[in-house]
N, C-alpha and C. Protein backbone atom coordinates (compact mmCIF):
# COMPACT_ATOMS: atom_id res chain seq x y z
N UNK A 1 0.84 -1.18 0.00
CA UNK A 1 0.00 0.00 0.00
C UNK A 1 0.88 1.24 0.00
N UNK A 2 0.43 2.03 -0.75
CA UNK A 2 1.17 3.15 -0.85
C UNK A 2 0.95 3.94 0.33
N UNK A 3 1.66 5.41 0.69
CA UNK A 3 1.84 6.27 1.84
C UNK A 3 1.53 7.31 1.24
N UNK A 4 0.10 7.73 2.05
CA UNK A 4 0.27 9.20 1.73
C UNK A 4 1.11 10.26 1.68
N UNK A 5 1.08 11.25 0.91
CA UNK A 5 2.06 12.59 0.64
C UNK A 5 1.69 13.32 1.59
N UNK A 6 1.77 13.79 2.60
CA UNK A 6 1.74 14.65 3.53
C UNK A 6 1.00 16.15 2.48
N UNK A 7 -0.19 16.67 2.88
CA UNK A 7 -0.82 17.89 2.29
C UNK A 7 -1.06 17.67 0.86
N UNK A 8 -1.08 16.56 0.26
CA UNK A 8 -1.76 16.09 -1.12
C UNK A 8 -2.86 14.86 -0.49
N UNK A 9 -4.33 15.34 -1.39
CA UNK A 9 -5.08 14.53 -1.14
C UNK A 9 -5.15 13.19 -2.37
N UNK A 10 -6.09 12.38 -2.07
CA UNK A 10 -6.01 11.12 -2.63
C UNK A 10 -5.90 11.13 -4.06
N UNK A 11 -5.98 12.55 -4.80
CA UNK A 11 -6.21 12.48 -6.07
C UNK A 11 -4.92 13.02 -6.68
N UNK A 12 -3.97 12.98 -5.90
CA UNK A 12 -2.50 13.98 -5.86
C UNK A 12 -2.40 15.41 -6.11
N UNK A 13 -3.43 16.30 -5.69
CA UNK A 13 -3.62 17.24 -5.47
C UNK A 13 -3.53 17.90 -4.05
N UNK A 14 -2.74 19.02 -4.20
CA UNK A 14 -2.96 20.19 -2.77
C UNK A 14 -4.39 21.14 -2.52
N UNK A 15 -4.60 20.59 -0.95
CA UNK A 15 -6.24 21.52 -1.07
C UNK A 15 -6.08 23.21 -1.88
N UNK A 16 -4.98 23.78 -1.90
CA UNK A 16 -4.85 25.04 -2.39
C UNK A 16 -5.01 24.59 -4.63
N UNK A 17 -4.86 23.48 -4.57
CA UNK A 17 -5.02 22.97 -6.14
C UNK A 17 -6.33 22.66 -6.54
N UNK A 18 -6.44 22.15 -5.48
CA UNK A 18 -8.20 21.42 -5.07
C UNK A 18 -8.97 23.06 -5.39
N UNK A 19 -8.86 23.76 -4.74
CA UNK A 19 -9.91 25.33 -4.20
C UNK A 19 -9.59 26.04 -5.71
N UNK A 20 -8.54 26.04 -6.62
CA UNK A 20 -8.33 26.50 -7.24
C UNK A 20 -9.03 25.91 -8.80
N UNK A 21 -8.91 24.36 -8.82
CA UNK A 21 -9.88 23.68 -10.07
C UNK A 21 -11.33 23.86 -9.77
N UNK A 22 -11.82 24.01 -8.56
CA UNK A 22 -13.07 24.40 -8.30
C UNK A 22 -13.67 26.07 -8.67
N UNK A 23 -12.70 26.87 -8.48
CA UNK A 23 -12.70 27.92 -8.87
C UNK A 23 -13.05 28.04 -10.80
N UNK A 24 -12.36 27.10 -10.77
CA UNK A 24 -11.64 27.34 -12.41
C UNK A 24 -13.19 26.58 -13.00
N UNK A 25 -13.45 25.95 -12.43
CA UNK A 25 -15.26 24.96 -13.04
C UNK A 25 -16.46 25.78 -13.24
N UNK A 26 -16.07 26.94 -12.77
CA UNK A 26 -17.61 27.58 -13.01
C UNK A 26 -17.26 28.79 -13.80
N UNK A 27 -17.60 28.96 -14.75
CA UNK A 27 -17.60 29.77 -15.74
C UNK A 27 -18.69 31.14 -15.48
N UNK A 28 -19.03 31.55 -14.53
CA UNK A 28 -19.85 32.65 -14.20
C UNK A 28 -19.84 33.27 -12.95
N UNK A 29 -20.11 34.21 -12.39
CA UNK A 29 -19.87 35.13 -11.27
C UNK A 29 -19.58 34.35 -10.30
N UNK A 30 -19.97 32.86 -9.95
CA UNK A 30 -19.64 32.43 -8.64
C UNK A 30 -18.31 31.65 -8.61
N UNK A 31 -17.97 31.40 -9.39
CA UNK A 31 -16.12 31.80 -9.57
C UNK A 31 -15.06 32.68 -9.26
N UNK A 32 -15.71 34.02 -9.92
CA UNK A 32 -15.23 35.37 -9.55
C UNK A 32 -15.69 35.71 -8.19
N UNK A 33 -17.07 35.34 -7.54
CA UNK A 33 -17.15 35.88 -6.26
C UNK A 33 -16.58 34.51 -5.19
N UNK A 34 -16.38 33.08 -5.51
CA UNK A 34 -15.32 32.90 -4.37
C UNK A 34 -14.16 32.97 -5.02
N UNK A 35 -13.19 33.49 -6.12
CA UNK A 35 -11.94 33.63 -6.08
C UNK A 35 -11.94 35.08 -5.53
N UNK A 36 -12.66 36.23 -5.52
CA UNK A 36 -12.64 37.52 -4.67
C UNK A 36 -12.84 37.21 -3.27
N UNK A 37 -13.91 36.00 -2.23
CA UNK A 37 -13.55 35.91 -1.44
C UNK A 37 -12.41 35.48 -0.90
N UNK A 38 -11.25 34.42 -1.70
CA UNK A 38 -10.42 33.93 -0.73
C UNK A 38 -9.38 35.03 -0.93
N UNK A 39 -9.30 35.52 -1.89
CA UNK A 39 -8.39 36.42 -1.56
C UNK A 39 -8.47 37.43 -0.62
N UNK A 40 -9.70 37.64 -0.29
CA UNK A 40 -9.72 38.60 0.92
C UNK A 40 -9.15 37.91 2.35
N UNK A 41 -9.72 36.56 2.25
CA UNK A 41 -9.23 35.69 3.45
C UNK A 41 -7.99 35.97 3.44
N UNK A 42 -7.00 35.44 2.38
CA UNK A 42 -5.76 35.73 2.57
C UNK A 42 -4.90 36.99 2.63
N UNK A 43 -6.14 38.16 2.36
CA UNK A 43 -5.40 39.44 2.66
C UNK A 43 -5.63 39.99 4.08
N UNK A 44 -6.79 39.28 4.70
CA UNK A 44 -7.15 39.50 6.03
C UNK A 44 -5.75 38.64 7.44
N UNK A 45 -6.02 37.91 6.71
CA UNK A 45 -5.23 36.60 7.68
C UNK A 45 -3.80 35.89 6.41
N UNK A 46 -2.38 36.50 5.97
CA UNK A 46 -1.60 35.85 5.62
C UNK A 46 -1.23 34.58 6.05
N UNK A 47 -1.46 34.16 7.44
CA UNK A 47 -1.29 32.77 8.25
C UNK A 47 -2.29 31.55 7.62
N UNK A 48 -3.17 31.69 6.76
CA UNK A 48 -4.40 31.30 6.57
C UNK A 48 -4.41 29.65 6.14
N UNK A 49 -4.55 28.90 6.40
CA UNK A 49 -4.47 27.46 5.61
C UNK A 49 -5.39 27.01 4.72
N UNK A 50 -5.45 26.50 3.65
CA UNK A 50 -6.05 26.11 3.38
C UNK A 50 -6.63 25.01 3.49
N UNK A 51 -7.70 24.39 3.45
CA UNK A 51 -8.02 22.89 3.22
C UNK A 51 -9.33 22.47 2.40
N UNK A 52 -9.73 21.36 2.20
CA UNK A 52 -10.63 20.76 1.61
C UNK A 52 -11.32 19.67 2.32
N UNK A 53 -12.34 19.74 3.34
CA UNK A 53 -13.58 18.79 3.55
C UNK A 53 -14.64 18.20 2.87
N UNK A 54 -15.28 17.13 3.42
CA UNK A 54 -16.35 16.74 3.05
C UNK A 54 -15.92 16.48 1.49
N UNK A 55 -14.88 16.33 1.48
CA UNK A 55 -14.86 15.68 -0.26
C UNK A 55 -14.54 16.98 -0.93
N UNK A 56 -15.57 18.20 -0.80
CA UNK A 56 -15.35 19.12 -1.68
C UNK A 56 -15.33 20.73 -1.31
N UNK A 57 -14.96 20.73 0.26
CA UNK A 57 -15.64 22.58 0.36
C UNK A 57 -14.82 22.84 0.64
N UNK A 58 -14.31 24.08 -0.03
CA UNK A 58 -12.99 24.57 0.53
C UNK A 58 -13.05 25.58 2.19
N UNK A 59 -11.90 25.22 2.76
CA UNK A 59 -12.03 25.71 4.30
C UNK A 59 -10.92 25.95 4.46
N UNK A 60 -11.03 26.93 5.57
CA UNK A 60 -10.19 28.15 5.65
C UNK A 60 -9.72 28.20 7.09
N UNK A 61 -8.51 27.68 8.12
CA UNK A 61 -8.12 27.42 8.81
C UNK A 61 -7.16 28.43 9.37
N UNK A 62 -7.35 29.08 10.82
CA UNK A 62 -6.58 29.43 11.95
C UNK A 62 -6.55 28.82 13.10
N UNK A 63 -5.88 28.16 13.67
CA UNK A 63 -5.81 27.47 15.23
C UNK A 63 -7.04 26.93 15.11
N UNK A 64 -7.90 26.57 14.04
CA UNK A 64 -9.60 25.97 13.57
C UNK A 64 -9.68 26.18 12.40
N UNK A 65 -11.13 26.37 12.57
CA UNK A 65 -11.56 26.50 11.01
C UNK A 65 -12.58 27.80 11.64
N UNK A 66 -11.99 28.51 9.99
CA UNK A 66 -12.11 30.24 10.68
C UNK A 66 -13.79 30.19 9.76
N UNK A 67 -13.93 29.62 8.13
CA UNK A 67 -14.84 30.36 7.48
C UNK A 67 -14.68 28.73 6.45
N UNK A 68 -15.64 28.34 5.99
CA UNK A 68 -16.22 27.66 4.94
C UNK A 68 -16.73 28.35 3.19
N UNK A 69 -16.20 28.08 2.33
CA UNK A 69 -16.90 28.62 1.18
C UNK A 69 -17.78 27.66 0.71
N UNK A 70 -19.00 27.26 0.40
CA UNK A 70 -19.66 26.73 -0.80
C UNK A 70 -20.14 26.97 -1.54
N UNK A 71 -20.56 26.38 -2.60
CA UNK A 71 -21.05 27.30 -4.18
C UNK A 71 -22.57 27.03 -4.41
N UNK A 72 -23.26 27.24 -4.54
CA UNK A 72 -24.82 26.74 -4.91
C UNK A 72 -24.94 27.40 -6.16
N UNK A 73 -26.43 27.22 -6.60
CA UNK A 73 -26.55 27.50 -8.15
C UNK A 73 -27.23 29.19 -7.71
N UNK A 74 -27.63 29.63 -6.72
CA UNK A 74 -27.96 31.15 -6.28
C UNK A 74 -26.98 31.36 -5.65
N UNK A 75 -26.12 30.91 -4.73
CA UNK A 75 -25.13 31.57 -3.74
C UNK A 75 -24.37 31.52 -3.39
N UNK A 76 -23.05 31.97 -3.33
CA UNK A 76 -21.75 31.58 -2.46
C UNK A 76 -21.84 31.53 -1.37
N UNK A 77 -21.78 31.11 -0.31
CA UNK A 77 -22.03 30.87 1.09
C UNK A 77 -20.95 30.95 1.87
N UNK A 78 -20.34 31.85 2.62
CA UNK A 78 -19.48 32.12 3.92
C UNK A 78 -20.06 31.12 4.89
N UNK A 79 -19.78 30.79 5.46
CA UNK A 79 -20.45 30.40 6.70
C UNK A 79 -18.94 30.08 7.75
N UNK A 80 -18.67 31.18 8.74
CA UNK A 80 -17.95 31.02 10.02
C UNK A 80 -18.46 30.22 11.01
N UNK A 81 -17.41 29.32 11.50
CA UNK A 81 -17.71 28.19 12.55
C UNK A 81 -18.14 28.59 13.66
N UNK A 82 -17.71 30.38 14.16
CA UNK A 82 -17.76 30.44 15.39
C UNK A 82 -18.85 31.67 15.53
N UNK A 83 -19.40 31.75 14.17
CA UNK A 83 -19.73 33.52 13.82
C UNK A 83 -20.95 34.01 15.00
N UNK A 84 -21.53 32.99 15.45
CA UNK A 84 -22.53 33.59 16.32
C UNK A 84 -21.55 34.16 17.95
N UNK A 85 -20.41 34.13 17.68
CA UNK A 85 -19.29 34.60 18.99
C UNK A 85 -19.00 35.88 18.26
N UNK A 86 -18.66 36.27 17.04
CA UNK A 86 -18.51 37.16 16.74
C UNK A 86 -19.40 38.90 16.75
N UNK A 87 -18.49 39.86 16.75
CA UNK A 87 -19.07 41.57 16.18
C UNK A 87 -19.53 41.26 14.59
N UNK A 88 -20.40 41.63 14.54
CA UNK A 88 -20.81 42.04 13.41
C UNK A 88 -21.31 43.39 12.72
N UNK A 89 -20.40 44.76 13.05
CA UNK A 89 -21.29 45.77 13.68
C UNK A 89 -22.19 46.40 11.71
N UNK A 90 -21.11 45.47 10.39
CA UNK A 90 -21.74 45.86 9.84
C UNK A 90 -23.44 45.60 9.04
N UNK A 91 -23.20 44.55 9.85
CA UNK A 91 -24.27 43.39 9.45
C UNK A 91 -23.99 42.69 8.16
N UNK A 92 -22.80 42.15 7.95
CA UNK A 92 -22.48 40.93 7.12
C UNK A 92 -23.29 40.00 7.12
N UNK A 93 -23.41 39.40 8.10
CA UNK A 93 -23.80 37.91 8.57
C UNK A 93 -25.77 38.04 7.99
N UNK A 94 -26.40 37.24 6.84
CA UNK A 94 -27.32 37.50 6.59
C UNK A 94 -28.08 36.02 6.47
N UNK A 95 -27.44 34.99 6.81
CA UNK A 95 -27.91 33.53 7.05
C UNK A 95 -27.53 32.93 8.08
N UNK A 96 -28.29 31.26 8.56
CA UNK A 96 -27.63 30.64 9.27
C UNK A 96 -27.86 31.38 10.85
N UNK A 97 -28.42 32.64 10.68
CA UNK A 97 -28.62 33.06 12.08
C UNK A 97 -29.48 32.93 13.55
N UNK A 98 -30.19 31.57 13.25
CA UNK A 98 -30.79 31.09 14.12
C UNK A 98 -30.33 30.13 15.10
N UNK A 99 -28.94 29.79 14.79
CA UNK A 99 -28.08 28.78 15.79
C UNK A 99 -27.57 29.23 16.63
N UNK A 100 -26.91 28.78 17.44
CA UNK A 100 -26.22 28.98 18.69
C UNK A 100 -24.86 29.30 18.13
N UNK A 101 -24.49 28.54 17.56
CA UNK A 101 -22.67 28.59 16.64
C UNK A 101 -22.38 29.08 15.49
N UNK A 102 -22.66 28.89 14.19
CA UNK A 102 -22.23 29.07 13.17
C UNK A 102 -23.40 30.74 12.80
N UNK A 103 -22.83 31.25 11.78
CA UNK A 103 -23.37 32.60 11.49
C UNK A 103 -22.77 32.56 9.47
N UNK A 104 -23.76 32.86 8.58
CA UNK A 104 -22.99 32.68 7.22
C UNK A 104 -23.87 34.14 6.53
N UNK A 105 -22.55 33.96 5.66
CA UNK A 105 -22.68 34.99 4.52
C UNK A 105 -23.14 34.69 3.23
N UNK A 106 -24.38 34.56 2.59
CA UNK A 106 -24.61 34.39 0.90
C UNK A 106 -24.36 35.75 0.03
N UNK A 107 -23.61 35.64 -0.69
CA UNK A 107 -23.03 36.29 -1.89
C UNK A 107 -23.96 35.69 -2.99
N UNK A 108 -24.89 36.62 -3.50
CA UNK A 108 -25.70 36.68 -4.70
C UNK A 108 -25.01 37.52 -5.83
N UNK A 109 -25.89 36.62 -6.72
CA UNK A 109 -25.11 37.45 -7.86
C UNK A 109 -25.11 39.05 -8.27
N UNK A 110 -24.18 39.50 -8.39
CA UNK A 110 -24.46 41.30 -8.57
C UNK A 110 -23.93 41.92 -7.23
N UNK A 111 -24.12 41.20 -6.17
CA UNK A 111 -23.50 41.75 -4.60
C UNK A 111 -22.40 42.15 -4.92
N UNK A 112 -21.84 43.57 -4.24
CA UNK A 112 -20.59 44.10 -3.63
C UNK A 112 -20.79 43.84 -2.36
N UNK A 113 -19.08 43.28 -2.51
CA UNK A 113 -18.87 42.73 -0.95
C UNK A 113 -17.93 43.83 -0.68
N UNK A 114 -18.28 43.60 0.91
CA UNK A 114 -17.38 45.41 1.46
C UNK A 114 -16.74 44.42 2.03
N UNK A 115 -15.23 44.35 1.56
CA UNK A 115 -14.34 44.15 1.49
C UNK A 115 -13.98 44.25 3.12
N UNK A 116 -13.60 45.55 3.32
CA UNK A 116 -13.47 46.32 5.02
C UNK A 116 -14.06 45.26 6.22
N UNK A 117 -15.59 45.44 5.45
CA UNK A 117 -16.20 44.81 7.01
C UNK A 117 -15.58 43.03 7.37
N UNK A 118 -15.35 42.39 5.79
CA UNK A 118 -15.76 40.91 5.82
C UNK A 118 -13.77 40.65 6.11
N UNK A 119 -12.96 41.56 5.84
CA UNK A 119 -11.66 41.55 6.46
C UNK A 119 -11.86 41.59 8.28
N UNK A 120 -12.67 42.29 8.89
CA UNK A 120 -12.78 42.43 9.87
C UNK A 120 -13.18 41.95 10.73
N UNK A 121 -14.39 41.18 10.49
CA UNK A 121 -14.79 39.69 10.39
C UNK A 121 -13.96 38.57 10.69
N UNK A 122 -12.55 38.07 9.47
CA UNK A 122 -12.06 37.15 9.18
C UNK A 122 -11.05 37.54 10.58
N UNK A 123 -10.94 38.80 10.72
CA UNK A 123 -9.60 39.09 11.71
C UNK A 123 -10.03 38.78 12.80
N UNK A 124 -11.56 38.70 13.38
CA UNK A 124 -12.32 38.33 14.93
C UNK A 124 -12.28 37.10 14.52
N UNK A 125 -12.55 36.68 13.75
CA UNK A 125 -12.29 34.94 13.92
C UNK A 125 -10.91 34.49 14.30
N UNK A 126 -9.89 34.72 13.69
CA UNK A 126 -8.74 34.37 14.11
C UNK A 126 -8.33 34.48 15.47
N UNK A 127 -8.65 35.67 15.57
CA UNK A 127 -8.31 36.64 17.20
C UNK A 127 -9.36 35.41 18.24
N UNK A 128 -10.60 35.19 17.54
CA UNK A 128 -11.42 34.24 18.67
C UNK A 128 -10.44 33.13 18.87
N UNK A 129 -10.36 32.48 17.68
CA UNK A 129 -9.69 30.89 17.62
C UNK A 129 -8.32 30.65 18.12
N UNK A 130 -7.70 32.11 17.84
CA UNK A 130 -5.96 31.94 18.43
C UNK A 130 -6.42 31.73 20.24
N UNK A 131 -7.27 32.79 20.82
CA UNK A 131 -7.63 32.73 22.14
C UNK A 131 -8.31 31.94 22.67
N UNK A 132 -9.06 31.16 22.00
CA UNK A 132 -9.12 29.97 22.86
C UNK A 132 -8.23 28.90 22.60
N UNK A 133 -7.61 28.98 21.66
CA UNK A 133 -6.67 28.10 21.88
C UNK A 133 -5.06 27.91 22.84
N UNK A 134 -5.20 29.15 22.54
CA UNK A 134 -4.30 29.82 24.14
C UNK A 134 -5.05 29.34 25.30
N UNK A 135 -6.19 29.65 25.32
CA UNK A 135 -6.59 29.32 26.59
C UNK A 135 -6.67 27.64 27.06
N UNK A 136 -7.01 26.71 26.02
CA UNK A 136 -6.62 25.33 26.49
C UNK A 136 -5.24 25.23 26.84
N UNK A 137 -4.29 25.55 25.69
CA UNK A 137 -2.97 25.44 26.32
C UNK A 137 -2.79 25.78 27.83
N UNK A 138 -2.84 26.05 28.34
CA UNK A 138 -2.87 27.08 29.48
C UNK A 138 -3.45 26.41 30.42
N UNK A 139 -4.50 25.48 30.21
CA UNK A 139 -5.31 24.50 31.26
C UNK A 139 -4.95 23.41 30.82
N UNK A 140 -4.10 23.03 29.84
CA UNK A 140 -3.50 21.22 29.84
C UNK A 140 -4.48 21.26 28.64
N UNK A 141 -5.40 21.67 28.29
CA UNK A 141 -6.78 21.09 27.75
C UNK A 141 -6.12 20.71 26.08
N UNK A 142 -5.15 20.71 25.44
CA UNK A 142 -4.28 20.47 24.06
C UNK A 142 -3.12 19.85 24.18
């Protein structure tokens, strides 16, 4: 049996190769609006990891998982793991808001995304996830 490649998945691809042929598959705005979101991720958070779940969603990792992208045939979908912990003072967050945990963003077609707020956003997630993860360290709890 062969050994996995450390950060190549089963198909010998890197999730950053993976997020990028997915990108490259859709020939209309929801291409352009998640290749405009991750780049904001990565202009918000340079530390940023990438990865690939569930077979196919690209996810977006600090000390966790900071933000989820998926594509639907109406919407790009943000959805933060922790977003119901989060400020939202601009009112980003326009789905998903009935849970206790998660808080998401749909990107329709024609939307301008303010850039500003959803950087600011990505930066309270990190700031959440680095701090609690400090904080297990700190109690044995990692």
């Amino acid at each position: 049996m062969e050994k996995a490649i450390p950060g190549l998945n089963e198909d010998g691809l890197s999730a950053s190769q993976r997020i990028d042929a997915k990108i490259a598959s859709f020939d209309d705005w929801r291409g352009r609006t998640l290749a405009r979101i991750r780049a904001i991720i990565h202009e918000a958070d340079p530390e940023v990891v990438e990865t690939v779940k569930w077979g196919r969603v690209p996810v977006f990792e600090h000390d966790g998982i900071l933000t989820t992208a998926e594509t639907y045939k109406t919407a790009v979908k943000m959805t933060f793991a922790r977003g119901a912990s989060l400020e939202d003072p601009s009112g980003l967050f326009n789905s998903s808001l009935q849970g206790n945990t998660r808080r998401a963003i749909d990107f329709h077609e024609g939307d301008v995304i303010d850039e500003t707020a959803l950087k600011a956003l990505i930066r309270g997630a990190v700031a959440l996830n680095s701090s609690t993860r400090a904080a297990k360290r700190r109690t044995g709890g990692e």
